[in-house]
Protein backbone atom coordinates (compact mmCIF):
# COMPACT_ATOMS: atom_id res chain seq x y z
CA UNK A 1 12.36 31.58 44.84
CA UNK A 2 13.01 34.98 45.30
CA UNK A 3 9.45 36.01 45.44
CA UNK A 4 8.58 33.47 47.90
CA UNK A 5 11.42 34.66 50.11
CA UNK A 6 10.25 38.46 50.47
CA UNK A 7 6.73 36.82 50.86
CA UNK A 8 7.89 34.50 53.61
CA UNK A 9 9.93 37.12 55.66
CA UNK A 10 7.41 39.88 55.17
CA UNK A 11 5.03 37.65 56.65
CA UNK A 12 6.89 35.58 58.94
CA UNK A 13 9.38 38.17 60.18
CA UNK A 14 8.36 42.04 59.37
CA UNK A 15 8.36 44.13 56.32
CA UNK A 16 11.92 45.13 57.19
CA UNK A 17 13.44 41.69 56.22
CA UNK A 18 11.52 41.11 52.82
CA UNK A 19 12.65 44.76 52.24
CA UNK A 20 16.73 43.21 53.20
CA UNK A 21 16.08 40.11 50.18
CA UNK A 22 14.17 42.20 47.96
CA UNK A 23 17.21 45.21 47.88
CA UNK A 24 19.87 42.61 47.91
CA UNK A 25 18.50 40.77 44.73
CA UNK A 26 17.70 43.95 42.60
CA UNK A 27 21.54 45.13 43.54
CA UNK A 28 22.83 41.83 42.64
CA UNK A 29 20.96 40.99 39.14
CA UNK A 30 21.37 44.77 38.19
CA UNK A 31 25.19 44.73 38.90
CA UNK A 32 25.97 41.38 37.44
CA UNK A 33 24.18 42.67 34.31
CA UNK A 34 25.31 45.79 33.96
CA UNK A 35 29.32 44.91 34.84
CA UNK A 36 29.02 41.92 32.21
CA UNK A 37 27.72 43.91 30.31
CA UNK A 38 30.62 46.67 30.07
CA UNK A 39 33.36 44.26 30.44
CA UNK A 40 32.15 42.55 26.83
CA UNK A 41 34.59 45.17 25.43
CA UNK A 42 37.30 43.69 26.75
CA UNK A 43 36.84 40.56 26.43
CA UNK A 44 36.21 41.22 22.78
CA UNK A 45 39.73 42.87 22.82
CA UNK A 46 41.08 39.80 23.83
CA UNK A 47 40.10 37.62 21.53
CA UNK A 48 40.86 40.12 18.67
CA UNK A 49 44.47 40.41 20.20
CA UNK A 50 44.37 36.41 20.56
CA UNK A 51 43.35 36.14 16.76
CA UNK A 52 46.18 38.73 15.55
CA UNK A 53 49.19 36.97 17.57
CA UNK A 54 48.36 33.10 16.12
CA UNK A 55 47.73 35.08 12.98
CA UNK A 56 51.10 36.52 12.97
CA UNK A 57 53.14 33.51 13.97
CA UNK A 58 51.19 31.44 11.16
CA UNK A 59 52.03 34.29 8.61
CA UNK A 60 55.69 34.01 9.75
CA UNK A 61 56.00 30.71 9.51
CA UNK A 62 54.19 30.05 6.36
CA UNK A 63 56.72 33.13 4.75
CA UNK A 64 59.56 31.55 6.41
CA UNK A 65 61.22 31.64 3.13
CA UNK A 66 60.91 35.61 2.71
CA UNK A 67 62.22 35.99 6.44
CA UNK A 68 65.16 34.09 5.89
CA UNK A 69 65.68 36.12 2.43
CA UNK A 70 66.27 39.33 3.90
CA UNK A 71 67.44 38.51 7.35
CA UNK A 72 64.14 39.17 9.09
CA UNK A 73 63.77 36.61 12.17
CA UNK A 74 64.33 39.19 14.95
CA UNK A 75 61.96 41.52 13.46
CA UNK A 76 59.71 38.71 13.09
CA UNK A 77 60.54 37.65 16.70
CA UNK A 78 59.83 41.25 17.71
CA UNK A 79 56.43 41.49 15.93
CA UNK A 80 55.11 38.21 17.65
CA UNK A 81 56.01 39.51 20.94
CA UNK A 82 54.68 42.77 20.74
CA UNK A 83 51.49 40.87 19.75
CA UNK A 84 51.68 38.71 22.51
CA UNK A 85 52.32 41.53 24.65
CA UNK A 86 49.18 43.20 23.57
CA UNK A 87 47.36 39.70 24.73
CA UNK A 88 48.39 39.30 27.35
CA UNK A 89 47.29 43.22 28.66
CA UNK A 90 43.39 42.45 26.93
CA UNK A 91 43.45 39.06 29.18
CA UNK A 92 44.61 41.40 32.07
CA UNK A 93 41.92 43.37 31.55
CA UNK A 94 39.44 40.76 31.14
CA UNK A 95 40.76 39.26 34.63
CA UNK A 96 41.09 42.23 36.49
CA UNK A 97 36.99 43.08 35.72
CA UNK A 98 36.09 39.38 35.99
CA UNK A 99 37.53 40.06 39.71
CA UNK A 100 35.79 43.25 40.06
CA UNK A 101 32.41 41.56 38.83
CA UNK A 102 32.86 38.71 41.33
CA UNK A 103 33.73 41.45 44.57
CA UNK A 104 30.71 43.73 43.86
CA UNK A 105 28.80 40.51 43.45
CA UNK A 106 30.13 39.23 47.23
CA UNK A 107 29.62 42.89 48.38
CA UNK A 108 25.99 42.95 48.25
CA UNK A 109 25.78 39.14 49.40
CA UNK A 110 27.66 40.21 52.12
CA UNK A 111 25.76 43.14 52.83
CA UNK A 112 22.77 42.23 53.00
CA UNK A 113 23.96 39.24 55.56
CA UNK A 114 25.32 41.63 57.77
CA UNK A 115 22.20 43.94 57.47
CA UNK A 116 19.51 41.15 58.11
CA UNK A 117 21.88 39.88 60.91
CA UNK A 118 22.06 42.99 62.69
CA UNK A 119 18.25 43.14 62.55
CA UNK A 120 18.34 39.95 64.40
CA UNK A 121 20.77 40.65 66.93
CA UNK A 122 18.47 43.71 67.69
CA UNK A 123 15.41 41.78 67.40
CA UNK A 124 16.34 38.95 69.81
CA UNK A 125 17.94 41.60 72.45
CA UNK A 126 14.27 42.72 72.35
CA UNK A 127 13.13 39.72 72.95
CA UNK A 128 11.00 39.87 69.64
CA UNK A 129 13.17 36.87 68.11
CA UNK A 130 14.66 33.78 69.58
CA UNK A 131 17.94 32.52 68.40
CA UNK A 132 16.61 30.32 66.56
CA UNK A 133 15.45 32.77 64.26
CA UNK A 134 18.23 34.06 63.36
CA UNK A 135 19.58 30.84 62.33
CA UNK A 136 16.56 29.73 60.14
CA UNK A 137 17.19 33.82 58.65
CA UNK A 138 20.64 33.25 57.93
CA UNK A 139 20.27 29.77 56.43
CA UNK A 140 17.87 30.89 54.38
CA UNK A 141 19.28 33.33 53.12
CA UNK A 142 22.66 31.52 52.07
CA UNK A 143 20.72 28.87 50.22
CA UNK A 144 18.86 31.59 48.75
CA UNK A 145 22.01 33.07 47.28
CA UNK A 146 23.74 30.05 46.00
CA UNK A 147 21.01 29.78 42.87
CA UNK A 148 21.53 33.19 42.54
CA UNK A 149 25.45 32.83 42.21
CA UNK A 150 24.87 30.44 39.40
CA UNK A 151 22.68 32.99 37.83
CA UNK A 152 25.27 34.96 37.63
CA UNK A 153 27.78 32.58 36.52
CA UNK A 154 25.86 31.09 33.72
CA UNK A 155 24.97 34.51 32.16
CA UNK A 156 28.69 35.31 32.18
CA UNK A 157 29.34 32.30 30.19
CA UNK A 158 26.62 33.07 28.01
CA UNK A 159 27.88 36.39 26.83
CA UNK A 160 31.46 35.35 27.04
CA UNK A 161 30.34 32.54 24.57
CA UNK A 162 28.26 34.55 22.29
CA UNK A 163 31.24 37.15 21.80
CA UNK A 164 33.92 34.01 20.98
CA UNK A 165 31.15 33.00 18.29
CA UNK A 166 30.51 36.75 16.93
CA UNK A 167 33.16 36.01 14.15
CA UNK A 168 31.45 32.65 13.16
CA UNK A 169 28.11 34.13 13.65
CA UNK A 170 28.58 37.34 11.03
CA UNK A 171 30.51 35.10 8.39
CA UNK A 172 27.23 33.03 8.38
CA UNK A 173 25.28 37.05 8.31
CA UNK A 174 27.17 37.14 5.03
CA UNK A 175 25.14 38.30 1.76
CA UNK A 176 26.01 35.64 -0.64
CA UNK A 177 26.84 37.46 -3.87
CA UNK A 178 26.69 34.59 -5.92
CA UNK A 179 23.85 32.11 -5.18
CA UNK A 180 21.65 29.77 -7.06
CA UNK A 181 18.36 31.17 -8.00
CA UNK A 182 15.25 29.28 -6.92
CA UNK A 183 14.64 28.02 -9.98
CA UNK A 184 18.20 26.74 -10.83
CA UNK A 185 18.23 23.92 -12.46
CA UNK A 186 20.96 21.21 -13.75
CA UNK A 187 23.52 21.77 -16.11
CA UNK A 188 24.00 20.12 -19.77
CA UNK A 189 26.50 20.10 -21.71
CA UNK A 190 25.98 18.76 -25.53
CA UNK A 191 28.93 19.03 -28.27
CA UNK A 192 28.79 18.83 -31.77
CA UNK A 193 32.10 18.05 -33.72
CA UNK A 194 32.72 20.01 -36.65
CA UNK A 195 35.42 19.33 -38.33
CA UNK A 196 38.18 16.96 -36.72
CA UNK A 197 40.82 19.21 -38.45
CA UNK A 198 39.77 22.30 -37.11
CA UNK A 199 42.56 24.43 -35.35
CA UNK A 200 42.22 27.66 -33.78
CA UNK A 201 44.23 28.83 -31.28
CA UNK A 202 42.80 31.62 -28.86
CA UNK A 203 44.67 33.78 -26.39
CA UNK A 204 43.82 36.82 -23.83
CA UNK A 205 46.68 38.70 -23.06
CA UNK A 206 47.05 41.98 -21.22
CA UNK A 207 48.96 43.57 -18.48
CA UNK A 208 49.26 42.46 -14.72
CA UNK A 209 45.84 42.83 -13.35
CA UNK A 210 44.05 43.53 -16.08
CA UNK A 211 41.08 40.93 -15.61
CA UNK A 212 42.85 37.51 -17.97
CA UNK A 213 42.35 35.33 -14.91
CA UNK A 214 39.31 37.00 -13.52
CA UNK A 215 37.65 35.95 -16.81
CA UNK A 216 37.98 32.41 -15.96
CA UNK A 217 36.97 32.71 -12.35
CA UNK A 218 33.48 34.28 -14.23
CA UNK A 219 32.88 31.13 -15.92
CA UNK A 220 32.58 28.95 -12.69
CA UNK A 221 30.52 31.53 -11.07
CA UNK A 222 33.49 32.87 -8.24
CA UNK A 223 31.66 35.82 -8.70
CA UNK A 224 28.64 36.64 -11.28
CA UNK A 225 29.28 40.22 -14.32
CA UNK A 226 27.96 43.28 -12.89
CA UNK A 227 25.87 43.57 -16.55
CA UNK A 228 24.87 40.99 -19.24
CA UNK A 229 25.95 37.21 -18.91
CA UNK A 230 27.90 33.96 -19.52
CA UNK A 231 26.50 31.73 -21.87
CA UNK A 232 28.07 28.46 -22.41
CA UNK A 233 25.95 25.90 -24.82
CA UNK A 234 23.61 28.83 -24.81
CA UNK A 235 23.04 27.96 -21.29
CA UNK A 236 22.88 31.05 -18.74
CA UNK A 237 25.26 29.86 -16.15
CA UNK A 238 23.88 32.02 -13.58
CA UNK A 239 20.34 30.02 -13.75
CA UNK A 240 22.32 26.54 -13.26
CA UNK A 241 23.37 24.91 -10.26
CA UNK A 242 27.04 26.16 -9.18
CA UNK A 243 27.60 22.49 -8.30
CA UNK A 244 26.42 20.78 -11.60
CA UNK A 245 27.86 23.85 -13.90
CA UNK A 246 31.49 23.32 -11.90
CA UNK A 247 31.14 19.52 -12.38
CA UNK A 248 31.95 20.01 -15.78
CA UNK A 249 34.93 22.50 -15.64
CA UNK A 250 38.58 21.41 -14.51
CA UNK A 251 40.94 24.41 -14.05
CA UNK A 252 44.21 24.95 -13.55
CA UNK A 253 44.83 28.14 -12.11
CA UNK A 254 47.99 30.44 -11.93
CA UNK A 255 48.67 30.20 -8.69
CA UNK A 256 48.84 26.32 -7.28
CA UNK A 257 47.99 26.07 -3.78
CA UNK A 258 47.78 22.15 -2.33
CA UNK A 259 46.69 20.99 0.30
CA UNK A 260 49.43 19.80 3.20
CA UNK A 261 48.48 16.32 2.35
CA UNK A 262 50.18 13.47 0.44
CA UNK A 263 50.91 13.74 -3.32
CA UNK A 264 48.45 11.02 -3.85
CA UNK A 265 45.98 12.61 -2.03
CA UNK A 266 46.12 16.28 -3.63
CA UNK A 267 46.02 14.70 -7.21
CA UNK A 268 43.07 12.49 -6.02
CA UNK A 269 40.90 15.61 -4.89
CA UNK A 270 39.31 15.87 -7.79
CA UNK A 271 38.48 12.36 -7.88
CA UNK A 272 38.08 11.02 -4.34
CA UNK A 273 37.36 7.99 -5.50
CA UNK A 274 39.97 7.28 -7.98
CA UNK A 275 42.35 3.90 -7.66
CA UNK A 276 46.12 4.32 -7.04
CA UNK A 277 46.48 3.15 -10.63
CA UNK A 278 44.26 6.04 -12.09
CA UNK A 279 46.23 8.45 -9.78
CA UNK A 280 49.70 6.76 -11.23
CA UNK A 281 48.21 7.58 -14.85
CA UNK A 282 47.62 11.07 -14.40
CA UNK A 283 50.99 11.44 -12.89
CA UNK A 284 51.90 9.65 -15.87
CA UNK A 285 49.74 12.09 -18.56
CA UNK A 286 51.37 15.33 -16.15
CA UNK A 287 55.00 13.93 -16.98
CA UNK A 288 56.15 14.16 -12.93
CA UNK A 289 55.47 9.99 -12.33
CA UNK A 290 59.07 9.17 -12.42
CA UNK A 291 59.75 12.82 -9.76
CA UNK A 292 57.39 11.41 -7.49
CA UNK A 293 59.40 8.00 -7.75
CA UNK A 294 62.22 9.63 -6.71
CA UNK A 295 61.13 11.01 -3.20
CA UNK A 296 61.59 8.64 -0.23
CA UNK A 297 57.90 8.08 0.24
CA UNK A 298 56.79 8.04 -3.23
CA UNK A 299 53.10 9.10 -3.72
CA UNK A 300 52.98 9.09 0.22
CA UNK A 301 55.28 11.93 0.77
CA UNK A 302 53.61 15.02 2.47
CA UNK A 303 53.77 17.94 0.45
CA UNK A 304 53.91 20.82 3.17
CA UNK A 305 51.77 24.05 4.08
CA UNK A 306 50.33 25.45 0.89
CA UNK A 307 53.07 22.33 -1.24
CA UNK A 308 56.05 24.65 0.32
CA UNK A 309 58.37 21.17 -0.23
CA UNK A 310 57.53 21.59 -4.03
CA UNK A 311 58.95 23.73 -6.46
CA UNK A 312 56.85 25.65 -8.75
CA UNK A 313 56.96 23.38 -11.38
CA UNK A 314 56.39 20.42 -9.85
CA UNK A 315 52.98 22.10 -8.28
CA UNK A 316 51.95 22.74 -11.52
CA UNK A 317 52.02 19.65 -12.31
CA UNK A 318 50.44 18.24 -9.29
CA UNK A 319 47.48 20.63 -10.33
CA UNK A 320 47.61 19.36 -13.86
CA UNK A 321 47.29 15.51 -13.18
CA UNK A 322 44.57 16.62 -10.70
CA UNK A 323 42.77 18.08 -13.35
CA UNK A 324 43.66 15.20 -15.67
CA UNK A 325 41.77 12.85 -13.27
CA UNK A 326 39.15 14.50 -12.79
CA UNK A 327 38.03 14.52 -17.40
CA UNK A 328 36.30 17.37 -17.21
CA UNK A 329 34.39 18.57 -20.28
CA UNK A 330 35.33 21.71 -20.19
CA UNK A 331 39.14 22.62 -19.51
CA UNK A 332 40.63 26.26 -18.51
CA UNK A 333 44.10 26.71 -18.31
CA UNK A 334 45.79 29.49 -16.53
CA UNK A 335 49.35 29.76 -17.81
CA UNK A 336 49.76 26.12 -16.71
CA UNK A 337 52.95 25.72 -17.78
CA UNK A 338 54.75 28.94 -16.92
CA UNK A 339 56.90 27.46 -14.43
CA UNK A 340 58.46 24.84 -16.17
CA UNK A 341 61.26 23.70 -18.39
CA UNK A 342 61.24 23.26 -22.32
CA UNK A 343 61.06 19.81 -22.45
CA UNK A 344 58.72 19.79 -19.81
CA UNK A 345 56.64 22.00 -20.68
CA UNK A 346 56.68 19.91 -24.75
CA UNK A 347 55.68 16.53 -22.55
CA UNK A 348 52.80 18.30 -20.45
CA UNK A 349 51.48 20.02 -23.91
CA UNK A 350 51.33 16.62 -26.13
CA UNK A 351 49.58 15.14 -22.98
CA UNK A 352 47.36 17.91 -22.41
CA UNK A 353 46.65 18.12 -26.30
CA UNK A 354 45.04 14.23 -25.82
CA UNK A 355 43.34 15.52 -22.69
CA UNK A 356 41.26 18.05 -24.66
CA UNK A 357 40.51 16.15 -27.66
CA UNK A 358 36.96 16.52 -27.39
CA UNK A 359 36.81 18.96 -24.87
CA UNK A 360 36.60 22.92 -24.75
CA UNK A 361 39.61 24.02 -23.39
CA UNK A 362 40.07 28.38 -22.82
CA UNK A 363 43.99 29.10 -22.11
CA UNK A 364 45.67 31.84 -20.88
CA UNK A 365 49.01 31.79 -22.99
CA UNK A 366 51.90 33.79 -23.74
CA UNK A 367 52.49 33.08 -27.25
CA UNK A 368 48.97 33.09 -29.62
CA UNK A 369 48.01 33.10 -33.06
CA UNK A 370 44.60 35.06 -32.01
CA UNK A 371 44.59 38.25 -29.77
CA UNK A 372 42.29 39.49 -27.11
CA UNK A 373 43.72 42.31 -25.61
CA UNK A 374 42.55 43.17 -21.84
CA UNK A 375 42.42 46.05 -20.17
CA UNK A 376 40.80 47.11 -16.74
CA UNK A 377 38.85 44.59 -16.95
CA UNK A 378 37.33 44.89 -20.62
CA UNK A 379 37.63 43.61 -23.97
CA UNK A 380 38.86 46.50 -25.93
CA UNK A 381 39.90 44.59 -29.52
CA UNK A 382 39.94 41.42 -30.94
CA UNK A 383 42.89 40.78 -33.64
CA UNK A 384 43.89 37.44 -35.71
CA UNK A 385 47.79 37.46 -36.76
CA UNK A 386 49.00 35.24 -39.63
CA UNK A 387 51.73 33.71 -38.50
CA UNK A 388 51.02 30.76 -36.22
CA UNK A 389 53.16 29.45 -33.65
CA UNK A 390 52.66 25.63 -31.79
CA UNK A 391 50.32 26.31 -28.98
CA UNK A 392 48.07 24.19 -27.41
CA UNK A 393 44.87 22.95 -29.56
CA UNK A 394 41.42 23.80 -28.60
CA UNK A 395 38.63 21.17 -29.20
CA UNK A 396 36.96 21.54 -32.01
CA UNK A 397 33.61 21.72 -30.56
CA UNK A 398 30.26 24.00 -30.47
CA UNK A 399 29.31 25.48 -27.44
């Protein structure tokens, strides 16, 4: 269209009106550009000031426990505003060059109006134009610029969209550290029972930090070793499917986080399709049936953000059941029962000790009969004490 234009006037009018379009279009595309182009940065700040405010009212609230501790809900009040406050300036700046995008743009419209009608005026007081060429100029022009306008508009949505999406768009440009290889096939899992009477009782133990969880989160391939590799029924688990090896694993991991769902439906996870009668029975096997009896809603009752409504215990033993359900073949326990009671904790362990019969189950335990010690992340010895204690049995199976 634009073309045509400077083509018709050139030829129509003179070489001074095509000039007029011509100008007025390079000024308009090369300002819109260049002005959406620098205001990116803000807009960028705004949504990176957006993220941090809802970030820090969600933190807040899901902590509500530690603000009320220590007395903390004008601080917290304080923090949220000044994040707000910060906002609220990026959206001012946004604004205030969204305005300054949409003068300069009316500028040059304007302009070159006012030029190409002040051509006219002179032309017709020559008598070189009639009056009713300055009307067909003017029209044309206007309808000229209203395409142009949405140019203009539509390329400022486009880069405001593509910088809302630049989070989404460099999770997905994300290296993958652990992957399956393009040969990965399915996993198998094949025990052979040795000897029903076999008892050994295995622990890792070592300080805070020192890798006794991270070794479980190795064997369903959260992360892959830096050197050698996990065999488990002399399978290489890092040339199986991460969805067939983790098929076969159940965990229950240190720190219980549920989903803000019903009690049914966080022990059912593991089993979507389970009945409300198989969900009762590993409620039953987990020993917190007759808690979840007790609530008004039963099963149905919501369990919070993160299972804030539950104690520690009785998350535990949400997680348990869930992993009861699910009859995995190979079990890993994470200090499962560290937050609960003595009698409790008895009930959960003669449950969990039918659970694994015929299963390999790795716990992390306090108390142990055999000792690998942990430390930065390394095996340093392996020691077997004679005196036993009750602990939890491991299969006795081959992998």
């Amino acid at each position: 269209d634009i073309i045509i234009a400077i083509i018709y006037f050139v030829s129509y009018f003179n070489i001074w009106f095509g000039l007029i379009v011509f100008t007025c279009m390079v000024l308009y595309l090369t300002c819109t550009i260049l002005i959406t182009e620098w205001r990116t940065k803000y807009r960028r700040e705004m949504n990176n000031q957006d993220n941090n405010a809802k970030s820090r009212a969600i933190d807040s609230l899901l902590n509500f426990e530690t603000v009320k501790y220590y007395n903390s809900e004008d601080y917290e009040v304080h923090c949220f505003n000044e994040a707000i406050l910060n906002y609220q300036r990026s959206e001012w700046k946004s604004s205030a060059s969204l305005a300054l995008l949409n003068q300069a743009q009316n500028i040059i419209i304007g302009s070159g109006l006012l030029a190409g009608s002040l051509l006219c005026s002179y032309m017709v007081s020559q008598k070189q134009f009639q009056v009713g060429d300055y009307v067909l100029f003017g029209t044309y022009i206007i309808q000229l610029y209203i395409p142009l306008n949405w140019f203009g508009t539509y390329y400022r949505l486009i880069q405001s969209g593509l910088i809302d999406m630049e989070n989404m768009l460099a999770l997905l440009a994300e290296h993958r550290e652990v992957s399956n290889g393009t040969k990965a096939t399915g996993f198998q899992l094949i025990f052979l029972v040795i000897n029903d009477s076999f008892v050994c009782v295995c622990a890792q133990v070592g300080p805070s930090g020192s890798g006794k969880s991270s070794i479980l989160r190795l064997l369903v391939r959260f992360f892959d070793p830096q050197d050698g590799c996990i065999r488990i029924d002399g399978q290489d688990i890092s040339k199986v499917r991460q969805s067939s090896l983790r098929s076969y694993i159940g965990v229950v991991p240190q720190d219980i986080v549920l989903f803000n769902d019903t009690i049914r439906n966080n022990i059912r996870y593991s089993q979507v399709t389970a009945s409300d009668q198989e969900v009762q029975k590993a409620a039953m096997a987990a020993d917190i049936h007759s808690k979840i009896l007790e609530l008004p809603l039963g099963y149905d009752t919501l369990v919070g953000e993160r299972g804030l409504k539950l104690s520690g215990g009785e998350k535990q033993r949400v997680a348990i059941a869930r992993t009861i359900l699910n009859k995995p073949q190979i079990i890993l326990l994470d200090e499962a029962t560290s937050a609960l009671d003595t009698q409790t904790e008895r009930n959960i362990q003669a449950s969990l000790a039918k659970v694994c019969t015929n299963r390999t189950t790795i716990v992390v335990i306090s108390g142990f009969v055999v000792t690998g010690l942990i430390k930065d992340g390394c095996l340093c010895f392996f020691a077997q004490h004679k005196k036993k204690r009750p602990q939890l049995v491991i299969d006795n199976t081959k992998m």
